[in-house]
PDB file of N, CA and C in Angstrom:
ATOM      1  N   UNK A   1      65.525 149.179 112.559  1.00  0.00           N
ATOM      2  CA  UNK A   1      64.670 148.111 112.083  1.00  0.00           C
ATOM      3  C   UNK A   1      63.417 148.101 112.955  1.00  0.00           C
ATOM      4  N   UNK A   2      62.194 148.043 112.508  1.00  0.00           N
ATOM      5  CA  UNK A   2      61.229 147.784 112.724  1.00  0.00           C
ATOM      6  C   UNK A   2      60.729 146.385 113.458  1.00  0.00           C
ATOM      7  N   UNK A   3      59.514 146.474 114.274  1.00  0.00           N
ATOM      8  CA  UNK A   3      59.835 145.253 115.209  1.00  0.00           C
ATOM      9  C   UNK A   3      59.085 144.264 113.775  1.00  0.00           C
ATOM     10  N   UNK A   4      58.240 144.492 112.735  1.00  0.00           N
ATOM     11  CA  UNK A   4      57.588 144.037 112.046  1.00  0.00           C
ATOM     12  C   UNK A   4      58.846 143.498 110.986  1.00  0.00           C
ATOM     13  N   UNK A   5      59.892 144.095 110.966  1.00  0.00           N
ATOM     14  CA  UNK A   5      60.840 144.220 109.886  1.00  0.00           C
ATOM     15  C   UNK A   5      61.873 143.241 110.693  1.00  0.00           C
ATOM     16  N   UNK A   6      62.106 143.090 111.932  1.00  0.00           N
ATOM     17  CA  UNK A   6      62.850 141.992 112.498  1.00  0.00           C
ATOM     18  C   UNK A   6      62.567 140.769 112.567  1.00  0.00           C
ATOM     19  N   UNK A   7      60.661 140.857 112.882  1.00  0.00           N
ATOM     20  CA  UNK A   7      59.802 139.490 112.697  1.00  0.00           C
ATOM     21  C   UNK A   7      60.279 138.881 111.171  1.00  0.00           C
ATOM     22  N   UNK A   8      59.987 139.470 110.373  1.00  0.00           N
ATOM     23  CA  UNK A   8      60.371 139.032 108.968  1.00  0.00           C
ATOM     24  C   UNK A   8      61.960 138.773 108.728  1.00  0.00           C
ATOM     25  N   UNK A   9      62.881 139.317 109.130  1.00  0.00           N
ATOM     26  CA  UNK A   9      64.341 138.750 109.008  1.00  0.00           C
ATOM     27  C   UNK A   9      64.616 137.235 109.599  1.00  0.00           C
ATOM     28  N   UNK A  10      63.724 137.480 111.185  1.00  0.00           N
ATOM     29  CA  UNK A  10      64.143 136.359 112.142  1.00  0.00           C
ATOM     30  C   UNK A  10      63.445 134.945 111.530  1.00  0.00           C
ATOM     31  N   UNK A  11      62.212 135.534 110.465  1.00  0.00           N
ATOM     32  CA  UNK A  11      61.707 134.189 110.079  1.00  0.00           C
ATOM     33  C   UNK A  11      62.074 134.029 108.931  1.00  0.00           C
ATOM     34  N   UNK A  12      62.472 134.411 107.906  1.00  0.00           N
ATOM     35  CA  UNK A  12      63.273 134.128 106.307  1.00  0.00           C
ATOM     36  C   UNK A  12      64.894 134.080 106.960  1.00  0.00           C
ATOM     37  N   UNK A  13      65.664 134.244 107.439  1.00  0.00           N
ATOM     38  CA  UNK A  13      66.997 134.205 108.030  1.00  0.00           C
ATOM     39  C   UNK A  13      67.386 133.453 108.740  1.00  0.00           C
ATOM     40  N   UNK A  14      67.242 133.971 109.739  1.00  0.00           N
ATOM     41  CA  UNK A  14      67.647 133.333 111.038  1.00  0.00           C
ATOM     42  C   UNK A  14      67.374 131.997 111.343  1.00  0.00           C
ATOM     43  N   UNK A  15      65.980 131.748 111.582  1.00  0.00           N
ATOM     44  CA  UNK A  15      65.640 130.609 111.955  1.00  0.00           C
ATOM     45  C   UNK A  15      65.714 129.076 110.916  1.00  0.00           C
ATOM     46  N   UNK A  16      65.673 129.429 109.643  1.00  0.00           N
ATOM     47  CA  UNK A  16      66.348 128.320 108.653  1.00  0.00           C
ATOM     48  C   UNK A  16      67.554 128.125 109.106  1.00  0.00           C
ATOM     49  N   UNK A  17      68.325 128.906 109.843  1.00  0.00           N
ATOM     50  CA  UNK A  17      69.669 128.404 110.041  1.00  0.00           C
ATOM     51  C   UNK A  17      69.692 127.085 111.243  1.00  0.00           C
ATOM     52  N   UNK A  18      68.464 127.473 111.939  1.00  0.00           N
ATOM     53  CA  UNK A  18      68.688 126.661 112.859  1.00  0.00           C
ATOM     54  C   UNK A  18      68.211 125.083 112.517  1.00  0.00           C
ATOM     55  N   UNK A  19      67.669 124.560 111.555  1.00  0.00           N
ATOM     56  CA  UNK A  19      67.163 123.975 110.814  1.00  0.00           C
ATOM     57  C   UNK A  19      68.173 122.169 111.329  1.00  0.00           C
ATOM     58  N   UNK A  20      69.306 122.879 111.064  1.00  0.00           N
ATOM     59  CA  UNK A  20      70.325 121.533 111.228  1.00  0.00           C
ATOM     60  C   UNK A  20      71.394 121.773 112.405  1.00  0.00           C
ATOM     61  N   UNK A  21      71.022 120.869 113.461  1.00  0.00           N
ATOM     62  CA  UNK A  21      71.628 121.371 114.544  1.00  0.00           C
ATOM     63  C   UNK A  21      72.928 119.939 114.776  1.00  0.00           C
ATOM     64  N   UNK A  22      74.135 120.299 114.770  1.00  0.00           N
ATOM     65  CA  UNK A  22      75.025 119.995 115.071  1.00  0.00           C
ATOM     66  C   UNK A  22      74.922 118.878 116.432  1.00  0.00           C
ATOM     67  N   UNK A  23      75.371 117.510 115.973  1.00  0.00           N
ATOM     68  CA  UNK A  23      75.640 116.895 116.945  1.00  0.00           C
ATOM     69  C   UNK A  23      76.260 115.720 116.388  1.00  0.00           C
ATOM     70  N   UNK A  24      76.155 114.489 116.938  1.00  0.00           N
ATOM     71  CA  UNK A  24      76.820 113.242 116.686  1.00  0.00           C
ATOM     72  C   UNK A  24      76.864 112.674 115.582  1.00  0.00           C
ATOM     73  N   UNK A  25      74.723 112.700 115.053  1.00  0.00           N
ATOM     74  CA  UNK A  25      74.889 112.140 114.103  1.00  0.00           C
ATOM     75  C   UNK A  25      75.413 112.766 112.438  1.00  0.00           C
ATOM     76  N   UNK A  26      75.358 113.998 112.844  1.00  0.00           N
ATOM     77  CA  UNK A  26      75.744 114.905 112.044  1.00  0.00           C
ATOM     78  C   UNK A  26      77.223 115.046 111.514  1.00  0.00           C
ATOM     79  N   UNK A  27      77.914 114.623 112.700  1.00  0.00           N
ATOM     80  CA  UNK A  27      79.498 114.490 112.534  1.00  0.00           C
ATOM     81  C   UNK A  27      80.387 113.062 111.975  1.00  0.00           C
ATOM     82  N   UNK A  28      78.857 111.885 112.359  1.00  0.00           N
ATOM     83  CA  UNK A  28      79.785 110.705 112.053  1.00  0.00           C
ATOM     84  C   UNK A  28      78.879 110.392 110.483  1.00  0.00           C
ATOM     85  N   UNK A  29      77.522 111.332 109.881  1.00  0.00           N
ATOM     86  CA  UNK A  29      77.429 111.399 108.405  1.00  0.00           C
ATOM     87  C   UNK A  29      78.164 112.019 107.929  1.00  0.00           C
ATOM     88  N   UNK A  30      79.285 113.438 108.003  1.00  0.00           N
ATOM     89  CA  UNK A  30      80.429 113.990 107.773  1.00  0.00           C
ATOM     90  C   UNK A  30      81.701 113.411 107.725  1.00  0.00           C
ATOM     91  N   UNK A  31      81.750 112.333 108.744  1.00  0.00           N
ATOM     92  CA  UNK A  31      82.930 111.565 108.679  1.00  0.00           C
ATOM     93  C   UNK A  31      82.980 110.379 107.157  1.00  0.00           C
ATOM     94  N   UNK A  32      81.701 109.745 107.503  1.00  0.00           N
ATOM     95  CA  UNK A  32      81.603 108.939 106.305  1.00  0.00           C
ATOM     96  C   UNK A  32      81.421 109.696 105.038  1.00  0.00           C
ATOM     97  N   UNK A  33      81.195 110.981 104.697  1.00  0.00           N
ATOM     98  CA  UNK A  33      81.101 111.172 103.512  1.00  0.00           C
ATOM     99  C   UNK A  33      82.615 112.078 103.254  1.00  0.00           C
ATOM    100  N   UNK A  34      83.430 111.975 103.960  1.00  0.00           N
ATOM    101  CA  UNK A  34      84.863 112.769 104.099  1.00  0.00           C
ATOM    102  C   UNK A  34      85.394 111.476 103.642  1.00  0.00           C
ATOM    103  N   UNK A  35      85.376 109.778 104.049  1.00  0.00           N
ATOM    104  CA  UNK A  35      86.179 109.116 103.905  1.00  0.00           C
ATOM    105  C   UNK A  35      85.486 108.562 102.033  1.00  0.00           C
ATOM    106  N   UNK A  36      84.371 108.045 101.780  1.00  0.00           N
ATOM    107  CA  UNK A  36      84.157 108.154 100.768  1.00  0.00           C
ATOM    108  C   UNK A  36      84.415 108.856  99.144  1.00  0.00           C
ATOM    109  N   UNK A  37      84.444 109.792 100.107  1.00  0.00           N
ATOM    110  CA  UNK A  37      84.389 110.907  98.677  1.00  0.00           C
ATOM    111  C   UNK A  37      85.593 111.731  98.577  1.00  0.00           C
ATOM    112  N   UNK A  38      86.254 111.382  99.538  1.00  0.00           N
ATOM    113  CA  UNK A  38      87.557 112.133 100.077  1.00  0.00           C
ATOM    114  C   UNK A  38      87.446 113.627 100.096  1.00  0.00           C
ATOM    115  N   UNK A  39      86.767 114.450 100.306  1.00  0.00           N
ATOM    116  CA  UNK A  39      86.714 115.251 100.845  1.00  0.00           C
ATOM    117  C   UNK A  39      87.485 115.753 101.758  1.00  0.00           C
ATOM    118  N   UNK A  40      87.908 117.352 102.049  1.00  0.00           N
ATOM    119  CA  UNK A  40      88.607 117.877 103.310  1.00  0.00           C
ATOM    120  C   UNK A  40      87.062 117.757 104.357  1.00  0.00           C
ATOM    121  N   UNK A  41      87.471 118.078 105.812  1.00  0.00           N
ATOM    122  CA  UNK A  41      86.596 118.054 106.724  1.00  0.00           C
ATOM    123  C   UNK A  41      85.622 118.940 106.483  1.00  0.00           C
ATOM    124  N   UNK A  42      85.992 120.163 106.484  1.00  0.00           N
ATOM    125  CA  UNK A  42      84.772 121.113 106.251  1.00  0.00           C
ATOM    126  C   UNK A  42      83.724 121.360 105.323  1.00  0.00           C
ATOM    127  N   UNK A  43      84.778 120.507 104.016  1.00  0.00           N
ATOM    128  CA  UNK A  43      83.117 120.311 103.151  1.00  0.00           C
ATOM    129  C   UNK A  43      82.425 119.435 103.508  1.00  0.00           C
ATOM    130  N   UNK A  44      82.959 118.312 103.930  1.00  0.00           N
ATOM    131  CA  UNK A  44      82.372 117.625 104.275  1.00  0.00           C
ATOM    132  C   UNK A  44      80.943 117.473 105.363  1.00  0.00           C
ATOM    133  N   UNK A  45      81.517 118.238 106.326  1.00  0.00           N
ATOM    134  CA  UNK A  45      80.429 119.115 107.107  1.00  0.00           C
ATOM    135  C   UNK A  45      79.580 119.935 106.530  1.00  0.00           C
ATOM    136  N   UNK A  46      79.713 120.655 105.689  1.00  0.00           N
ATOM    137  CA  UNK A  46      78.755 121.296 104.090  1.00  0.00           C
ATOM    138  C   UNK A  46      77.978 120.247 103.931  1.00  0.00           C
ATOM    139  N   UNK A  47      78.137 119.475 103.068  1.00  0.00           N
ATOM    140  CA  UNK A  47      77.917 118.300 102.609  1.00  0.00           C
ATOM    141  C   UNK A  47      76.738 117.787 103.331  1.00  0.00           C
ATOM    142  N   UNK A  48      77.195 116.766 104.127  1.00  0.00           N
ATOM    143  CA  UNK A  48      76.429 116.594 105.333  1.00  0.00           C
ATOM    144  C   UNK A  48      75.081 117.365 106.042  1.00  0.00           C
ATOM    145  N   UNK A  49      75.076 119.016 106.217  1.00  0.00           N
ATOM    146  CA  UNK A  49      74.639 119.206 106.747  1.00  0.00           C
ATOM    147  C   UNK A  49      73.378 119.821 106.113  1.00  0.00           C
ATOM    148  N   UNK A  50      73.734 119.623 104.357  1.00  0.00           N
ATOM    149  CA  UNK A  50      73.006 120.523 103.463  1.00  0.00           C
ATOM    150  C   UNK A  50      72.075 118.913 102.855  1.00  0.00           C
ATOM    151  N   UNK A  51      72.870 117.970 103.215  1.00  0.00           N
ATOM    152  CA  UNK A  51      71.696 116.667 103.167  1.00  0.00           C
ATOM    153  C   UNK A  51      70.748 116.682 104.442  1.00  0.00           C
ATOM    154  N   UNK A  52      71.089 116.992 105.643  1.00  0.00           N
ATOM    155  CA  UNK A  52      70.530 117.009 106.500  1.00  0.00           C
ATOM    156  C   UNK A  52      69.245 118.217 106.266  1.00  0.00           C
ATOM    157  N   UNK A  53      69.308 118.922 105.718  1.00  0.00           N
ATOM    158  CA  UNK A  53      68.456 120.108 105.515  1.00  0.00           C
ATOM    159  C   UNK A  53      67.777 119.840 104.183  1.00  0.00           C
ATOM    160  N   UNK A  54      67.900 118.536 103.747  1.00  0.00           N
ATOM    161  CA  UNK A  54      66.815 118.244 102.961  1.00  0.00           C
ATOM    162  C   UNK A  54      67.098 118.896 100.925  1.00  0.00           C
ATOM    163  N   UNK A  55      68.216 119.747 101.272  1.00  0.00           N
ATOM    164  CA  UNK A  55      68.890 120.033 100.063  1.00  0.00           C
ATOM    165  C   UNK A  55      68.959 119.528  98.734  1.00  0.00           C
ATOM    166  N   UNK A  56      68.279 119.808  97.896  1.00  0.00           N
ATOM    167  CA  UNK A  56      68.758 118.959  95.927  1.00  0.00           C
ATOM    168  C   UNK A  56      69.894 119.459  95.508  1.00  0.00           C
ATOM    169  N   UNK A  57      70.444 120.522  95.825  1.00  0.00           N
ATOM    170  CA  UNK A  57      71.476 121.274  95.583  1.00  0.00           C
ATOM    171  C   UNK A  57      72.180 122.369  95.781  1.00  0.00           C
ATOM    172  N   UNK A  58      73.737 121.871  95.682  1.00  0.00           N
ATOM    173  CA  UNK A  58      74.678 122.764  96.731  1.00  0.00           C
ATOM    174  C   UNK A  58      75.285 123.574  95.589  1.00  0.00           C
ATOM    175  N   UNK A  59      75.422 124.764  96.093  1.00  0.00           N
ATOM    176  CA  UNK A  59      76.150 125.913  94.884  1.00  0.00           C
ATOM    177  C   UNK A  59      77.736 125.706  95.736  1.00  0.00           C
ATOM    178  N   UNK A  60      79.024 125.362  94.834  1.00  0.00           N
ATOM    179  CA  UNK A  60      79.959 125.873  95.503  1.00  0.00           C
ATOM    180  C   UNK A  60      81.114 125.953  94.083  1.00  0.00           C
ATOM    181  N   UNK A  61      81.511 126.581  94.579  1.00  0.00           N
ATOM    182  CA  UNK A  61      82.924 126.991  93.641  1.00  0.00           C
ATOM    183  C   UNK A  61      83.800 125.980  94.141  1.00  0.00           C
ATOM    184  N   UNK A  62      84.093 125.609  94.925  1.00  0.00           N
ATOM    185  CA  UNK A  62      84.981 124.645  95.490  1.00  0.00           C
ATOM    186  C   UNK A  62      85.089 123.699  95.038  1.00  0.00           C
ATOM    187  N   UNK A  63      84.543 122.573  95.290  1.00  0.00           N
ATOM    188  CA  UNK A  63      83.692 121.222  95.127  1.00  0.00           C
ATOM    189  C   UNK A  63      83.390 121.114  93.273  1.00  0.00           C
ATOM    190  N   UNK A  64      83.737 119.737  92.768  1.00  0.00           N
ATOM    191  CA  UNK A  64      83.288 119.256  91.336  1.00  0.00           C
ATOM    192  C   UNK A  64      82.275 119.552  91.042  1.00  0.00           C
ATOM    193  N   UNK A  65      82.328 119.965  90.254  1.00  0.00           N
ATOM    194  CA  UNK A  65      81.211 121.240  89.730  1.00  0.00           C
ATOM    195  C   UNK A  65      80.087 119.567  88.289  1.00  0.00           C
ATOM    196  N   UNK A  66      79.247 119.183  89.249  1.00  0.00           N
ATOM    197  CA  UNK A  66      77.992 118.004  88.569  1.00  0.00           C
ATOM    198  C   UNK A  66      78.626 117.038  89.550  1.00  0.00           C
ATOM    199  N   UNK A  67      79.616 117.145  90.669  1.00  0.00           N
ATOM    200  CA  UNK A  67      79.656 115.553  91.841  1.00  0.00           C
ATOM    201  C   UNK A  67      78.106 115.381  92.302  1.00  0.00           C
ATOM    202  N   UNK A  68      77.627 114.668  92.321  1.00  0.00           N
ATOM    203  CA  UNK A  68      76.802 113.454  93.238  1.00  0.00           C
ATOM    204  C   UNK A  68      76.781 113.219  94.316  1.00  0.00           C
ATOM    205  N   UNK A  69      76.731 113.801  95.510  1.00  0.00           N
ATOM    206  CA  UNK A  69      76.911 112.956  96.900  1.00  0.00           C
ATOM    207  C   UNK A  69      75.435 112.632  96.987  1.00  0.00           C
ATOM    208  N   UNK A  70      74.846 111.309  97.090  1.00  0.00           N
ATOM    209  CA  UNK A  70      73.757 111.072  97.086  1.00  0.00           C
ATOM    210  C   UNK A  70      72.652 111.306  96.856  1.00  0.00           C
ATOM    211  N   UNK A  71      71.481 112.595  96.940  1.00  0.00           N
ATOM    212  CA  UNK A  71      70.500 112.861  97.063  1.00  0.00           C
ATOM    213  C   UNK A  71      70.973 114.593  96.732  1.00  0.00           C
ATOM    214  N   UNK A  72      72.306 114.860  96.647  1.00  0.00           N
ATOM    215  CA  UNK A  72      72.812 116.309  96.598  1.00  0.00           C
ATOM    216  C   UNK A  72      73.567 116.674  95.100  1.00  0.00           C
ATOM    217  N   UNK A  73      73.170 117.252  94.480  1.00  0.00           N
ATOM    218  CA  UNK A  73      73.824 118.034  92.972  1.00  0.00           C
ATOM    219  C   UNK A  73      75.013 119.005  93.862  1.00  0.00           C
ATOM    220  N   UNK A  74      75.962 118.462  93.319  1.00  0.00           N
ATOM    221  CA  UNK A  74      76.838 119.854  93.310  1.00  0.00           C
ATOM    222  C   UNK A  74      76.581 120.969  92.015  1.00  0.00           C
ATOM    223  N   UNK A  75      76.629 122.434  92.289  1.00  0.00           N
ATOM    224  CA  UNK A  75      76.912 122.847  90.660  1.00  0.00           C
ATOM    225  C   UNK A  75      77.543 124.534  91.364  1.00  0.00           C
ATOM    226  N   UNK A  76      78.074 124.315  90.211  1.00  0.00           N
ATOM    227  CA  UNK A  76      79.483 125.561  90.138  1.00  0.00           C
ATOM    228  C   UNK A  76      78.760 126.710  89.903  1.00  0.00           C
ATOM    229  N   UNK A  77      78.093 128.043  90.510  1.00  0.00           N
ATOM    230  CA  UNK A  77      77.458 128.675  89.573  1.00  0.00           C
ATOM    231  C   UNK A  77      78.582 129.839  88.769  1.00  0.00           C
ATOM    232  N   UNK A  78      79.360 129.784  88.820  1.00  0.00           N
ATOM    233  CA  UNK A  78      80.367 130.516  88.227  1.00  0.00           C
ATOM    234  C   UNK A  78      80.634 129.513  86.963  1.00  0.00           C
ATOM    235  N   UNK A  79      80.652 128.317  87.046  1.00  0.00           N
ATOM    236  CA  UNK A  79      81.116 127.693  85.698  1.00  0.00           C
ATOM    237  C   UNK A  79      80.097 128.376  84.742  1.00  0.00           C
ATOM    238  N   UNK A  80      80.515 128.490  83.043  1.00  0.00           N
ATOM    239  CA  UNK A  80      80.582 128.850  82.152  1.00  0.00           C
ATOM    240  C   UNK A  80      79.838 127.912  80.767  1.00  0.00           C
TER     241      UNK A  80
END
């Protein structure tokens, strides 16, 4: 890889990841949307962290494919 070709990974890739950084308040908006919506923990942390990142919508196979968590579309892209 090219140092021009790493610049471009590290800025379309990488660094969006860092976007939502894990901490308190992040865990106790995960908690409340785990007890709400009943959710397992880890979507919930999905959830959470893909509102935190400003998200309209979450692709998951998992998760009710048209749920609502606030400000977030779920949608199935495998549904049919």
């Amino acid at each position: 890889m090219t140092t021009d070709e790493a610049k471009t990974y590290l800025h379309h890739v990488l660094l969006p990841l860092w976007d939502v950084q894990s901490g308190e308040g992040l865990m106790i908006d995960a908690l409340e949307i785990q007890q709400k919506w009943r959710l397992s923990w880890y979507d919930s942390l999905i959830v959470a962290s893909a509102l935190a990142a400003g998200c309209g919508t979450l692709l998951s196979e998992d998760l009710q494919h048209g749920l609502r968590i606030r400000s977030l579309q779920v949608v199935n892209p495998f549904r049919s």
